[in-house]
N, C-alpha and C. Protein backbone atom coordinates (compact mmCIF):
# COMPACT_ATOMS: atom_id res chain seq x y z
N UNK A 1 -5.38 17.00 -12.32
CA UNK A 1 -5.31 16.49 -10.97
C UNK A 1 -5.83 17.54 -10.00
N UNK A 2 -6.23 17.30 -8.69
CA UNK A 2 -6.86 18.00 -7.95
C UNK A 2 -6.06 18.01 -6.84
N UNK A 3 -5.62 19.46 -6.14
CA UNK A 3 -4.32 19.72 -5.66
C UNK A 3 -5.45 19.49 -3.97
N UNK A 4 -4.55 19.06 -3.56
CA UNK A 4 -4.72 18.99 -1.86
C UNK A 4 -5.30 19.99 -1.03
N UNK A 5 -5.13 21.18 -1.38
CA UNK A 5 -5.61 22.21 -0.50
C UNK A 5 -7.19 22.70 -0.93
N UNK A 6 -7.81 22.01 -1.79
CA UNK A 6 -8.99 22.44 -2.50
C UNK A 6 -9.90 22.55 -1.75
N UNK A 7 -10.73 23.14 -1.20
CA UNK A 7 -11.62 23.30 -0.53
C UNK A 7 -13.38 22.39 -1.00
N UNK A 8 -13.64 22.76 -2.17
CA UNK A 8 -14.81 22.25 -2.96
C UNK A 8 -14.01 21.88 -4.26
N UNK A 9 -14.91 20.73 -5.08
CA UNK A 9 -14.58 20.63 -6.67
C UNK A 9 -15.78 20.57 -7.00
N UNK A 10 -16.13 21.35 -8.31
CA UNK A 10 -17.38 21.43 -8.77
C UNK A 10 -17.20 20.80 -10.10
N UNK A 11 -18.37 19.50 -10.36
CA UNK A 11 -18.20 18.54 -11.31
C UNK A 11 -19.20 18.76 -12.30
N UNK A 12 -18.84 20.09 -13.79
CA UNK A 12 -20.23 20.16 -13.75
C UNK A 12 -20.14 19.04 -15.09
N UNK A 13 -22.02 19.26 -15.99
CA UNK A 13 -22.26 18.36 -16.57
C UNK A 13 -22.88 18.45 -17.85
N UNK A 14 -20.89 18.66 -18.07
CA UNK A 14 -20.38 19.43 -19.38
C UNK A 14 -19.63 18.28 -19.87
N UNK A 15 -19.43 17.65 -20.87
CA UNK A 15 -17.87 17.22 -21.12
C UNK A 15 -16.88 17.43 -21.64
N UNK A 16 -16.01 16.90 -21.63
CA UNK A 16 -14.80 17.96 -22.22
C UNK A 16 -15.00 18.15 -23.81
N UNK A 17 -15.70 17.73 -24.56
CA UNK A 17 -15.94 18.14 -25.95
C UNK A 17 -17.14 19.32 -25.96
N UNK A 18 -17.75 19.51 -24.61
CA UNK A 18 -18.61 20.47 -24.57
C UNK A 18 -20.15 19.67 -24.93
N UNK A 19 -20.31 18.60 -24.77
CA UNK A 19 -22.10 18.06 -24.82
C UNK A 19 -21.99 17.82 -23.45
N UNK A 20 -23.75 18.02 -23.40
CA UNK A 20 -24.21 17.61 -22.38
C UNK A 20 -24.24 16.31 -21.79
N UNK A 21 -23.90 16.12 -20.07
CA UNK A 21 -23.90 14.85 -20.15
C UNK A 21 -25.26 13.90 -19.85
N UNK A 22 -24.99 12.62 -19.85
CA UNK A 22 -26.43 12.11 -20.18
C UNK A 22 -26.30 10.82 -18.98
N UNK A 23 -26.62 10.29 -18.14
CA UNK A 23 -28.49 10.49 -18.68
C UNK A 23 -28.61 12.13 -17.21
N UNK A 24 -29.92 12.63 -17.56
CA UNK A 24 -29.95 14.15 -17.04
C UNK A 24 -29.80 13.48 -15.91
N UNK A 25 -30.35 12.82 -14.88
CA UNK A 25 -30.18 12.79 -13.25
C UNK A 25 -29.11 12.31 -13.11
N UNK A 26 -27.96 12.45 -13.65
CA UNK A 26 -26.75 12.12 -12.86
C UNK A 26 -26.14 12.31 -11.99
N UNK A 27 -26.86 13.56 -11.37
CA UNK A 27 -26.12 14.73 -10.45
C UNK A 27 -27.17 14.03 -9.59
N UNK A 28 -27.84 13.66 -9.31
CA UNK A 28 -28.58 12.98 -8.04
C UNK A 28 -28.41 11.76 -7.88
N UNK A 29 -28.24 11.23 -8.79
CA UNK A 29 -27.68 9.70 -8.93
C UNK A 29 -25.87 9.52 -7.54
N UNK A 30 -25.14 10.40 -8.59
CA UNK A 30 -24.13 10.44 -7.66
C UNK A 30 -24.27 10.82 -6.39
N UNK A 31 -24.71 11.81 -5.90
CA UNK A 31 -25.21 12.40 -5.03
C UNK A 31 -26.10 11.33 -3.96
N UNK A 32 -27.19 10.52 -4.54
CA UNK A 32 -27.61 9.56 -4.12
C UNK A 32 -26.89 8.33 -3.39
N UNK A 33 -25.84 8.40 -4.10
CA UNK A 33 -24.45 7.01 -4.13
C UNK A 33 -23.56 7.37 -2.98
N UNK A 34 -23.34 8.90 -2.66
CA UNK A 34 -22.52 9.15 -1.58
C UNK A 34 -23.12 9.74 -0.51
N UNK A 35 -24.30 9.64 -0.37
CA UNK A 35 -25.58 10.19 0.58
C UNK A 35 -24.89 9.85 2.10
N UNK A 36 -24.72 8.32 2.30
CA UNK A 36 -23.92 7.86 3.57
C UNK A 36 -23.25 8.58 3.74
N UNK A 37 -22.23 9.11 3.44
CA UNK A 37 -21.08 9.94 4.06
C UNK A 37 -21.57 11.61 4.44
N UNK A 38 -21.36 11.24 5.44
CA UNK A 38 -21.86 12.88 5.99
C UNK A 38 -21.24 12.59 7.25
N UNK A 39 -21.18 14.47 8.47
CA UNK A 39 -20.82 14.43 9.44
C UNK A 39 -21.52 13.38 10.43
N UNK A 40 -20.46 12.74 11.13
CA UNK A 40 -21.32 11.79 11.94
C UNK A 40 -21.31 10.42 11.70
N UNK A 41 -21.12 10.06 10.59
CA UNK A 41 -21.20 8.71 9.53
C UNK A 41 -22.82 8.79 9.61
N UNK A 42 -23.19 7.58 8.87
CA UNK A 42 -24.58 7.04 8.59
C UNK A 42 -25.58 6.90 9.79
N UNK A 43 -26.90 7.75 9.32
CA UNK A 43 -27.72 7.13 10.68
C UNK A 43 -28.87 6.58 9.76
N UNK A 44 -29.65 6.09 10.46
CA UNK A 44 -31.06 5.24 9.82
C UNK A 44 -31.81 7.17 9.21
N UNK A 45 -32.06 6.12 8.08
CA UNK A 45 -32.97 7.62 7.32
C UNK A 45 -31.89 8.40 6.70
N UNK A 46 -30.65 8.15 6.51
CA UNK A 46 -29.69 9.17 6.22
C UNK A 46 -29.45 8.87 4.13
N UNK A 47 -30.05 7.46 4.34
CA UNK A 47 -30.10 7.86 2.53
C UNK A 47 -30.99 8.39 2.05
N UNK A 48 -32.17 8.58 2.46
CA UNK A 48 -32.93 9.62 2.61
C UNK A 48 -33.17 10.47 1.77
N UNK A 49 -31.64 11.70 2.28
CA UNK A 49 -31.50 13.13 1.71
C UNK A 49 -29.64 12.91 1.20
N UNK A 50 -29.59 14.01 1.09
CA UNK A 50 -27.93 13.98 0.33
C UNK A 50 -27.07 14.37 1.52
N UNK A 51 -26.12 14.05 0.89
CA UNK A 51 -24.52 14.40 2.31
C UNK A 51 -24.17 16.01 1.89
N UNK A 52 -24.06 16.95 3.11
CA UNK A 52 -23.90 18.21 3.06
C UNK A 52 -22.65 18.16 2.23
N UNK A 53 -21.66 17.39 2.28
CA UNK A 53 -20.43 17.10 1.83
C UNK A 53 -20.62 17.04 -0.13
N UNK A 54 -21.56 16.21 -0.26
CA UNK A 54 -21.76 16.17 -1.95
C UNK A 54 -23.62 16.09 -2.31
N UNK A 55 -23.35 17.54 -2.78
CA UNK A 55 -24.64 18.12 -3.23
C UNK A 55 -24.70 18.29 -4.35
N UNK A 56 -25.98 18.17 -5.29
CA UNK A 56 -26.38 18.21 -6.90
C UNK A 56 -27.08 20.03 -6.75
N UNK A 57 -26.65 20.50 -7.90
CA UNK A 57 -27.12 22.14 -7.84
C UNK A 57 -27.11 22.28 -9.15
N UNK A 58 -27.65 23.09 -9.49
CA UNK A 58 -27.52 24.19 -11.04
C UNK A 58 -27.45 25.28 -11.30
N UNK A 59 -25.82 25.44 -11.96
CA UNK A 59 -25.25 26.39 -11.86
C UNK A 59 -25.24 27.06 -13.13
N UNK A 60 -26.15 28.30 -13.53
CA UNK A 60 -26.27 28.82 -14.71
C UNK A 60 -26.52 28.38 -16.13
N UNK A 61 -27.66 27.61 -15.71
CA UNK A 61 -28.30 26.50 -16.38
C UNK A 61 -27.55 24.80 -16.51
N UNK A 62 -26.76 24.48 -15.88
CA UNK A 62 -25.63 23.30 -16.35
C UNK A 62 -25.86 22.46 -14.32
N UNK A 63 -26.02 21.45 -14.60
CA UNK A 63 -26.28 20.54 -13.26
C UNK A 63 -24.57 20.38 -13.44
N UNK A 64 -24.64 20.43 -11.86
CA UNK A 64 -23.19 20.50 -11.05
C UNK A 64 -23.56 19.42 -9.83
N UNK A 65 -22.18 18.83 -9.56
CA UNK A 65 -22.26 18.31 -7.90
C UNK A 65 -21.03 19.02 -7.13
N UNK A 66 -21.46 19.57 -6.43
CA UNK A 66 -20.48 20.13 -5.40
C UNK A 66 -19.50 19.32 -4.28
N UNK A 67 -18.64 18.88 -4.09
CA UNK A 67 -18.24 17.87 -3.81
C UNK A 67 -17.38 18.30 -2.71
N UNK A 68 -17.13 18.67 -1.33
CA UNK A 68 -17.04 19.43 -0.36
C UNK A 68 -15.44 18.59 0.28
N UNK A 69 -14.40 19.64 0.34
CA UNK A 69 -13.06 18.41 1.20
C UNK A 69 -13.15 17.86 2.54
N UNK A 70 -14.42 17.53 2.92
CA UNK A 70 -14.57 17.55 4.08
C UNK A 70 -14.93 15.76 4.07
N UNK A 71 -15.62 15.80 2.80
CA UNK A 71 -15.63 14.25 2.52
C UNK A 71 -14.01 13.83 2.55
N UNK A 72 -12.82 14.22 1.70
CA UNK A 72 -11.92 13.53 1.57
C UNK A 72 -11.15 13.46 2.52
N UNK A 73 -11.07 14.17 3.66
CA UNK A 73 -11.12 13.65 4.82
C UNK A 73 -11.53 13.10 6.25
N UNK A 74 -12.92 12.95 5.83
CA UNK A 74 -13.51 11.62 6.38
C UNK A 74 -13.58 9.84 5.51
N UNK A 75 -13.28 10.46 4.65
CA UNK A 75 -13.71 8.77 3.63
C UNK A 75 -12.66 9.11 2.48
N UNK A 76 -11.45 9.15 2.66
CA UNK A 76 -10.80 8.91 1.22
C UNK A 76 -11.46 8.26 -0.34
N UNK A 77 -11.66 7.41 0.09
CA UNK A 77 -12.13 6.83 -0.73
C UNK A 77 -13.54 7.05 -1.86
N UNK A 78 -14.11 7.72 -1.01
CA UNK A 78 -15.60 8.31 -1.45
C UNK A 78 -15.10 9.64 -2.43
N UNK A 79 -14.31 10.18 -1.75
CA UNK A 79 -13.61 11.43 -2.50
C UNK A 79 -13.43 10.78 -4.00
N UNK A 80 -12.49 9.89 -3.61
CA UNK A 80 -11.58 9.17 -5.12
C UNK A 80 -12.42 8.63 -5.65
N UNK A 81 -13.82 8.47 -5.17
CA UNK A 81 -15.09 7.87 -6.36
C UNK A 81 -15.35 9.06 -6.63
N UNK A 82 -15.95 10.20 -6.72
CA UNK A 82 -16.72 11.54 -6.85
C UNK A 82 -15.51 11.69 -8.34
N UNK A 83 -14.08 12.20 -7.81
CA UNK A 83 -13.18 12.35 -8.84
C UNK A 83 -13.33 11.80 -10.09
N UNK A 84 -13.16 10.48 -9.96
CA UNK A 84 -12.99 9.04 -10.88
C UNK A 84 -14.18 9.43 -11.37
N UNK A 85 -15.12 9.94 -10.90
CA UNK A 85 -16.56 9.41 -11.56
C UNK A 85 -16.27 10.30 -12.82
N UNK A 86 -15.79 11.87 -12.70
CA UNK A 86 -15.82 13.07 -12.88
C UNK A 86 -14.88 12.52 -13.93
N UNK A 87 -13.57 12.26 -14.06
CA UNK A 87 -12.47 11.72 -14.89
C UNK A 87 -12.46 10.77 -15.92
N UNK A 88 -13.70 9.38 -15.27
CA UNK A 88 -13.92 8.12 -16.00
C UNK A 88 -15.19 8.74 -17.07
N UNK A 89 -16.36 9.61 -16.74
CA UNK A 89 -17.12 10.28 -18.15
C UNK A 89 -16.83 11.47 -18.83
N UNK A 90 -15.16 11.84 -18.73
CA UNK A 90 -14.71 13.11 -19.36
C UNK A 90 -15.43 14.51 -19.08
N UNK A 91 -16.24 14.05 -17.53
CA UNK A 91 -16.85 15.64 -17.26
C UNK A 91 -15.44 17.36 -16.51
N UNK A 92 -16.12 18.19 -17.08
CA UNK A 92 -15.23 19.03 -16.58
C UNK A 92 -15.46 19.57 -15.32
N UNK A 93 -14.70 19.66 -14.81
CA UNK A 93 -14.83 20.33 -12.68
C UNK A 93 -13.32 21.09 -13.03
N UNK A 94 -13.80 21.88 -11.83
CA UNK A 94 -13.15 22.99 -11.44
C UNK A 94 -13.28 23.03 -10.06
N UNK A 95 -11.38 23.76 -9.40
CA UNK A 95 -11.66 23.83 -7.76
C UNK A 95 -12.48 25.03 -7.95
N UNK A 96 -12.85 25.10 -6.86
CA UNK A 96 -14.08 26.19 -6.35
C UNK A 96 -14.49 26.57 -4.94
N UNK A 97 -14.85 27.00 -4.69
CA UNK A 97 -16.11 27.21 -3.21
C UNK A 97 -17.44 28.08 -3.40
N UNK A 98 -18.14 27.34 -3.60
CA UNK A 98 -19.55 27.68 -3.29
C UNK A 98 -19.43 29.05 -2.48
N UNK A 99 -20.25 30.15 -2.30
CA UNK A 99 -20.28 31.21 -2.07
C UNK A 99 -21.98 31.52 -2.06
N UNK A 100 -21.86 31.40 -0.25
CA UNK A 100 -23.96 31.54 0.06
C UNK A 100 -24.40 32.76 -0.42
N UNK A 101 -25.44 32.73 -0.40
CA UNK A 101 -26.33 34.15 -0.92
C UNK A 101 -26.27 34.93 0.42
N UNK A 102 -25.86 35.99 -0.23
CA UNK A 102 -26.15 36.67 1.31
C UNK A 102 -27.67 37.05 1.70
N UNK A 103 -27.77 37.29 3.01
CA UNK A 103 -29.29 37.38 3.70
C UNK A 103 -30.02 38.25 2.98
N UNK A 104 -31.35 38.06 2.57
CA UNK A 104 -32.23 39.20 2.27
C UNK A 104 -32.00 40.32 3.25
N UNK A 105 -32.20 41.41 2.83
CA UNK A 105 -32.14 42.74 3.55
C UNK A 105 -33.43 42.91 4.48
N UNK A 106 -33.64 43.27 5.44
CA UNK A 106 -34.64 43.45 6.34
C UNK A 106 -35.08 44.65 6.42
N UNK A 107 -34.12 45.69 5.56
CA UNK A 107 -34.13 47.08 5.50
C UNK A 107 -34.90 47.17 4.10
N UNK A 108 -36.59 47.80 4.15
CA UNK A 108 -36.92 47.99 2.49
C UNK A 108 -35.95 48.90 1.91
N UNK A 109 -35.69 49.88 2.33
CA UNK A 109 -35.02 50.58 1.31
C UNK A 109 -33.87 50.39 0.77
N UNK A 110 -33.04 49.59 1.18
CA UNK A 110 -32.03 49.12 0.18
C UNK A 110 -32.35 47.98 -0.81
């Protein structure tokens, strides 16, 4: 279960027996499916691109969707699909938070 205070859940696309999951674009697929939900709700052109909220990435060779709590409290419900999705094909996620790259250095010598 995924405790309330979670900040991100990262769904990657592993399953719990350890194969890969199939079919490969799943992580855009979903991602595709919850595109509407973003800050603001839906504007024209907004399925477009993906919701800052649930993003497809690859994380040390293994496709992940990053799935942000910012959705589960704007759209309950969208949350409890991302989960379910994650639960109903035995993929493994973990809470998490994404962690940006920090800025290139502007200084050559370091």
């Amino acid at each position: 279960m995924v405790s309330n205070t979670v900040k991100e859940i990262f769904i990657q696309g592993i399953t719990l027996d350890g194969k890969t999951f199939r079919p490969s674009d799943w992580a855009d697929r979903l991602c595709g499916v919850l595109s509407q939900f973003r800050p603001g709700g839906p504007q024209p052109g907004s399925h477009l691109n993906y919701s800052p909220w649930c993003v497809p990435t690859l994380i040390n060779g293994v496709k992940c969707v990053v799935v942000n709590a910012a959705l589960r409290d704007a759209e309950p419900m969208a949350w409890d699909f991302a989960i379910n999705f994650a639960i109903d094909n035995d993929l493994q996620y973990a809470e998490a938070c994404l962690v940006p790259a920090p800025p290139p250095s502007s200084n050559p010598a370091v």
